[in-house]
Protein backbone atom coordinates (compact mmCIF):
# COMPACT_ATOMS: atom_id res chain seq x y z
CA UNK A 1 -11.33 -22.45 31.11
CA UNK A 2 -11.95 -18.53 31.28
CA UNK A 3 -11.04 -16.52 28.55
CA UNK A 4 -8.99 -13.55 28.70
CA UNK A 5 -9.55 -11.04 26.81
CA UNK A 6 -6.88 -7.80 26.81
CA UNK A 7 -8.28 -4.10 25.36
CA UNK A 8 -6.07 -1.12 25.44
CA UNK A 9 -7.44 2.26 25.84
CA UNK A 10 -10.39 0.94 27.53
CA UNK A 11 -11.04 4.34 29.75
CA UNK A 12 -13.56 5.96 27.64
CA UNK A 13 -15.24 5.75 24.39
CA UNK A 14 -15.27 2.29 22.39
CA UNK A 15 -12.52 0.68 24.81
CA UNK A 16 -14.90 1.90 27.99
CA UNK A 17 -17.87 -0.33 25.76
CA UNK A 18 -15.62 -3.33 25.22
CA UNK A 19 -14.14 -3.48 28.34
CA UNK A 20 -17.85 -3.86 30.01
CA UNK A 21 -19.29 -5.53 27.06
CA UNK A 22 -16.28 -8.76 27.31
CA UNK A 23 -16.47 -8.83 31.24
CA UNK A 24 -20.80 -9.24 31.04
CA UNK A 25 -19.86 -12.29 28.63
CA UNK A 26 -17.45 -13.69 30.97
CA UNK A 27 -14.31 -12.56 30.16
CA UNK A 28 -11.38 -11.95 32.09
CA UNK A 29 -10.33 -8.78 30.73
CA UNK A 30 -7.46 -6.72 31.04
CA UNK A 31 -7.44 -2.97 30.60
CA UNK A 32 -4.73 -1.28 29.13
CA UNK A 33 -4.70 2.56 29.37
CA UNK A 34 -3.24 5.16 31.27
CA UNK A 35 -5.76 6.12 33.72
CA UNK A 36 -9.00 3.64 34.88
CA UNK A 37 -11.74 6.28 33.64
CA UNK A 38 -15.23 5.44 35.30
CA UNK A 39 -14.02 1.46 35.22
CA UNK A 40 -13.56 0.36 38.49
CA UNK A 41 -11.59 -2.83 38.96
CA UNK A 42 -13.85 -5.97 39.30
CA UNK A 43 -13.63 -9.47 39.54
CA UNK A 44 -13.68 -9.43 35.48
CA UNK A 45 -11.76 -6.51 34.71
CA UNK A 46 -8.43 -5.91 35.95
CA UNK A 47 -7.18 -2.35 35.19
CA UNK A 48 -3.43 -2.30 34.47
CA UNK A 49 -2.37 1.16 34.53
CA UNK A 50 -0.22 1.57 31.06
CA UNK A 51 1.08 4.12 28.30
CA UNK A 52 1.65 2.02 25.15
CA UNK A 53 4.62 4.06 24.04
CA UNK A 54 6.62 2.90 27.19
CA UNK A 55 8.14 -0.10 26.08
CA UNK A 56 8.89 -0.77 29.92
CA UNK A 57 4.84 -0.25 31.07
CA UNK A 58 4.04 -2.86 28.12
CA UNK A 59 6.49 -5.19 28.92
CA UNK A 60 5.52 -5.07 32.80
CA UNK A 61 1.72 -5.17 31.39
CA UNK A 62 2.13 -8.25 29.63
CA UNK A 63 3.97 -9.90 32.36
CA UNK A 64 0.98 -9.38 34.79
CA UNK A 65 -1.08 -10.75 32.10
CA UNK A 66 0.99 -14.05 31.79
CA UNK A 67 1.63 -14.05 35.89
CA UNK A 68 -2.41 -13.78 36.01
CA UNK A 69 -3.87 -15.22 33.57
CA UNK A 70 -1.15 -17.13 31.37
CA UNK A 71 -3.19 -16.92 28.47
CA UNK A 72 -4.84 -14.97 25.93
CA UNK A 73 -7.50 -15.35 23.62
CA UNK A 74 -8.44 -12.01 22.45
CA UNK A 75 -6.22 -8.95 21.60
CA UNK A 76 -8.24 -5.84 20.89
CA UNK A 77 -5.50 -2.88 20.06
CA UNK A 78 -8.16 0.35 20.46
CA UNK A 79 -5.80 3.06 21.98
CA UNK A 80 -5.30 6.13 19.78
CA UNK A 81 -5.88 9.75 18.89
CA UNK A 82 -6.04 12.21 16.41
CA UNK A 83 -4.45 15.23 14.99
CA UNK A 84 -5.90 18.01 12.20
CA UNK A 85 -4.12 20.10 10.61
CA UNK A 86 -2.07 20.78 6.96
CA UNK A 87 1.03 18.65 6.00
CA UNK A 88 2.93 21.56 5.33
CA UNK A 89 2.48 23.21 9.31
CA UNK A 90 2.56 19.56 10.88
CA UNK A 91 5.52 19.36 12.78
CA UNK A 92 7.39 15.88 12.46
CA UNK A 93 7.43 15.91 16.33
CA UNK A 94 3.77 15.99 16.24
CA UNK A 95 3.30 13.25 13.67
CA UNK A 96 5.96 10.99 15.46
CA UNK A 97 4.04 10.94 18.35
CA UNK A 98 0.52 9.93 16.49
CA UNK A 99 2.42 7.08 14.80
CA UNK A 100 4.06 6.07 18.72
CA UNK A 101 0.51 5.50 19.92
CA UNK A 102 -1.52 4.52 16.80
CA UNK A 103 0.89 2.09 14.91
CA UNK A 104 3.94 1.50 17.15
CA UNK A 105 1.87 0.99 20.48
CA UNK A 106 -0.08 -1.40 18.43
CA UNK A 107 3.18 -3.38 17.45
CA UNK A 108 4.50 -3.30 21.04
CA UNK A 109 1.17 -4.82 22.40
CA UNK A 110 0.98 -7.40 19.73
CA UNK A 111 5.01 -8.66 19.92
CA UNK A 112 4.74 -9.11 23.85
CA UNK A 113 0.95 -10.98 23.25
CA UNK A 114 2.12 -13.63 20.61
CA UNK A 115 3.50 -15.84 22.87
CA UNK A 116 0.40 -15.69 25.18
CA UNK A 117 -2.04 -16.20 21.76
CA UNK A 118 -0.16 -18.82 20.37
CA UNK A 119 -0.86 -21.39 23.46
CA UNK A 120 -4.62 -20.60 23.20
CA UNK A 121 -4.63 -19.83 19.36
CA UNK A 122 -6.46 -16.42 20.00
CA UNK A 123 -7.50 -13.70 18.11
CA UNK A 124 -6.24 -10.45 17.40
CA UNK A 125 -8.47 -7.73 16.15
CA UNK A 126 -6.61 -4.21 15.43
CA UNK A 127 -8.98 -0.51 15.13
CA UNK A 128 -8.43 1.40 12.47
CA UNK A 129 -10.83 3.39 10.87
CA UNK A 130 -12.69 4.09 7.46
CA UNK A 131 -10.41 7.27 7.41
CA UNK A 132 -7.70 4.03 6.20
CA UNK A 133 -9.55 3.78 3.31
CA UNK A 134 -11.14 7.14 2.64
CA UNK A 135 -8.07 9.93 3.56
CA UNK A 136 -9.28 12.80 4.78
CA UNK A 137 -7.98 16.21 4.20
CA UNK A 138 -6.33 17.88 6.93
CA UNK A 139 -6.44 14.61 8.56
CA UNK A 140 -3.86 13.22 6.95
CA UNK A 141 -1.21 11.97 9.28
CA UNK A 142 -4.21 10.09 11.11
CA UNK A 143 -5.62 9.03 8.11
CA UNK A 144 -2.17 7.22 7.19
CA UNK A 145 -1.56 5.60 10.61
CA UNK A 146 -4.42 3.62 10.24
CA UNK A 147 -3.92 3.20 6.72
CA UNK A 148 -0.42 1.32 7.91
CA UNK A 149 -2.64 -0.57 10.54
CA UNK A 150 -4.51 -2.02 7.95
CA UNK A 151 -1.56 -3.42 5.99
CA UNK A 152 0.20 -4.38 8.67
CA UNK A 153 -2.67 -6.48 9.83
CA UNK A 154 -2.98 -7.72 6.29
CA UNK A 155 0.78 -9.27 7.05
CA UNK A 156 0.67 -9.96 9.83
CA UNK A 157 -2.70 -12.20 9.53
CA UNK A 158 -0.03 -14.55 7.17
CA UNK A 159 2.79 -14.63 9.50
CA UNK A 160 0.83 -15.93 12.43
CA UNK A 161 -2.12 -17.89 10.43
CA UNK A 162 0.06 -21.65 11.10
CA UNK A 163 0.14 -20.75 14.68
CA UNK A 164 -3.52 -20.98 15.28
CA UNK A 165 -3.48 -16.72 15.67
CA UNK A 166 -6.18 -15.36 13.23
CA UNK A 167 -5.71 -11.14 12.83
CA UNK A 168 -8.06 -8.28 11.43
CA UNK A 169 -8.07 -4.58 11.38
CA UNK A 170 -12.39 -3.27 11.87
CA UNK A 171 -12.57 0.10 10.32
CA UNK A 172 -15.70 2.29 11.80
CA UNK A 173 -16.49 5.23 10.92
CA UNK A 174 -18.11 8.00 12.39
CA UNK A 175 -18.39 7.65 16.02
CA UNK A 176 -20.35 9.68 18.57
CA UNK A 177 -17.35 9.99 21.55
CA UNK A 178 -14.63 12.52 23.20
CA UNK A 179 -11.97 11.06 20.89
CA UNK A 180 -13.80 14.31 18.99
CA UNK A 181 -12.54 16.45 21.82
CA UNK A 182 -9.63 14.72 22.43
CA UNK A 183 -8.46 15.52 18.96
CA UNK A 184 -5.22 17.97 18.55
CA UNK A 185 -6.11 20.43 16.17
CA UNK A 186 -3.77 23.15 14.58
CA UNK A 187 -5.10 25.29 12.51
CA UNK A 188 -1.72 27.45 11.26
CA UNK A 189 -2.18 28.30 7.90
CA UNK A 190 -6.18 28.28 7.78
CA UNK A 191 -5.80 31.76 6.39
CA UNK A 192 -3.35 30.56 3.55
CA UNK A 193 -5.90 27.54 2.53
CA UNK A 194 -9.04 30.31 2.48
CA UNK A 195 -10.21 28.55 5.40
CA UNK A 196 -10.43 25.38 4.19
CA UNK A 197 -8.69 23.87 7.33
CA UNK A 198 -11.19 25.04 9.95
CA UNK A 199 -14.36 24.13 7.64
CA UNK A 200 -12.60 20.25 6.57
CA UNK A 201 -12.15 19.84 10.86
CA UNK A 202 -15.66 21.60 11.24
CA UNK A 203 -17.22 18.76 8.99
CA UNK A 204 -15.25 16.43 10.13
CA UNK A 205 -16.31 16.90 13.86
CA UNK A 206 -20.34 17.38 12.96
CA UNK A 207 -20.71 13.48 11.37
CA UNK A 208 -18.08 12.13 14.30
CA UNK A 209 -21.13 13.36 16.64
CA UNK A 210 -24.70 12.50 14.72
CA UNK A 211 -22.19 8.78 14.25
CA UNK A 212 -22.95 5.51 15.83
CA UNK A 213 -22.50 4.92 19.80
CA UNK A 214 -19.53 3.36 20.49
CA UNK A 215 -21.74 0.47 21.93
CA UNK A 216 -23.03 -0.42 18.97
CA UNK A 217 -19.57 -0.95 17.63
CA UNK A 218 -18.02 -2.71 20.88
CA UNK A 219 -20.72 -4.80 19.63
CA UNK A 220 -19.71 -5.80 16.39
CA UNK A 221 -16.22 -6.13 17.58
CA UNK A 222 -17.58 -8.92 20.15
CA UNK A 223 -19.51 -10.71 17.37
CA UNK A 224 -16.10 -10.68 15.14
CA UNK A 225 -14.38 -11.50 18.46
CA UNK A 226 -16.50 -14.93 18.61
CA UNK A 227 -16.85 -15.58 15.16
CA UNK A 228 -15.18 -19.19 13.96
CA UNK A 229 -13.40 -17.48 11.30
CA UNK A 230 -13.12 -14.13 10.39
CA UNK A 231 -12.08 -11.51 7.13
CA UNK A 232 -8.57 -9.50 7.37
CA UNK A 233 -10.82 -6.83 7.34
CA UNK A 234 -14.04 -5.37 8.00
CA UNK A 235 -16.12 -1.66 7.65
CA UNK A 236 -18.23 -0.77 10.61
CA UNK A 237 -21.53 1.43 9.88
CA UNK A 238 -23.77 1.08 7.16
CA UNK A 239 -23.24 3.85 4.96
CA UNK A 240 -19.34 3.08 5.22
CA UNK A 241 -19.66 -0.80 4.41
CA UNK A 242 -21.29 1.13 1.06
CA UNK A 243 -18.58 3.72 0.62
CA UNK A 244 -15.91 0.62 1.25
CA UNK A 245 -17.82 -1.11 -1.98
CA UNK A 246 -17.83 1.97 -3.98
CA UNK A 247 -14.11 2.45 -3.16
CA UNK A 248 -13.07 -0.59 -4.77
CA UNK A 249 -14.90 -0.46 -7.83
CA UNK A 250 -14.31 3.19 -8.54
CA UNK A 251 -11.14 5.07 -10.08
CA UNK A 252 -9.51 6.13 -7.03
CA UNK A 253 -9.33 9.52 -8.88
CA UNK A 254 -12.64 9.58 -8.48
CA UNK A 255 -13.06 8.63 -5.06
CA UNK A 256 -10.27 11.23 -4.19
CA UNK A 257 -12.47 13.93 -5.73
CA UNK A 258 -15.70 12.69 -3.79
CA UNK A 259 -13.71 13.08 -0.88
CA UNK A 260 -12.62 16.46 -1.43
CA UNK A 261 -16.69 17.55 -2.35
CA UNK A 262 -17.05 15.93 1.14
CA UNK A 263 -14.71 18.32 3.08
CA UNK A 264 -13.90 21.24 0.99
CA UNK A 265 -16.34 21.59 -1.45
């Protein structure tokens, strides 16, 4: 039987990789995201025009999926975006809205896909990021959403583990795409913080770019994808399956300081 794979935000950057790198192995997959991108619709990828924080456009996703396919095997939750910018001239509004896309769209996605991964005792594997585990400054409402997408993974991985449904959150980190562009940045207050804003973002922004293609992680997201079983949670890049060492053996005072040498200094 043909496996079905279903990736959300698979119009550009790692999505755009996965979506072409499950439909070369043989996939069925479905693409979740709110415009096609340079995907075209073939016979292995089905473009299902969707925002994830419309609980109506996942619903009538999911139902296409089932109607289609009726199964799932793998559940690859990449949507998201980013936003920069101090706590203190964050607007909840603006923080709301990260959290709709990058923790609720996740939950929407996964409570309309158990069903579907329970008959076929799939997989789902959930992006976060290394900023889950290293918070950045001035990043820190993104930094927390995918902090809460590694827990909830974490819990979820034990709720669904005697149905046959194994989870895991993959944390990259720097990655060469136009989520770098795509990023909101405010930078009220830059003047207050000595400038400390524009030169965390500026930082920031330089290692997303001289970061890994998003190719080479679709990659290691396939080779979890296939694997027989598979960690709650795994660091993506080399230097950053270091840091992730270093973070658990050291002080977290200390690795809070390293941090802010990192993008303050």
């Amino acid at each position: 039987m043909k496996r079905t794979a279903v990736i959300t935000g698979g119009s550009r950057g790692i999505g755009r990789e996965l979506v072409s790198l499950f439909a070369e192995k043989g996939y069925t997959v479905f693409n979740l995201s709110r415009s096609a991108g340079e995907l075209k619709s073939t016979e292995n990828i089905i473009h299902v025009p969707t925002d994830i924080t419309d609980d109506s456009q996942v619903a009538s996703a999911f139902e296409r999926v089932k109607d289609e396919s009726g199964r799932i095997d793998v559940l690859i939750n990449n949507a998201g975006f980013g936003i920069s910018g101090a706590v203190e001239f964050t607007s909840a509004k603006d923080a709301i809205e990260l959290f709709d896309v990058n923790f609720f769209g996740v939950h929407r996605c996964i409570r309309l896909a158990t069903p579907l991964l329970r008959g076929s005792r799939g997989r789902v594997i959930n992006v976060s990021s290394a900023a889950a585990i290293f918070p950045i400054p001035f990043q820190s409402f993104y930094s927390a959403s995918k902090a809460a997408i590694n827990s909830f993974s974490l819990a979820l991985a034990n709720e669904l583990k005697d149905f046959g449904i194994s989870v895991c959150a993959v944390m990259p980190g720097d990655v060469k795409t136009d989520f770098t562009a795509a990023r909101q940045k405010n930078a009220a207050g830059d003047d207050l913080y000595g400038g400390q804003i524009e030169k965390a973002v500026s930082i920031m922004e330089k290692d997303e770019q001289g970061g890994l293609s998003p190719s080479d992680i679709a990659k290691e997201i396939l080779s979890i994808a296939e694997k027989r079983r598979i960690k709650p949670l795994y660091t993506l890049g080399g230097k950053y399956k270091l840091f992730a060492v270093l973070q658990k053996l050291l002080p977290a005072g200390i690795v809070n300081r390293a941090i802010r040498m990192l993008y303050i200094k």
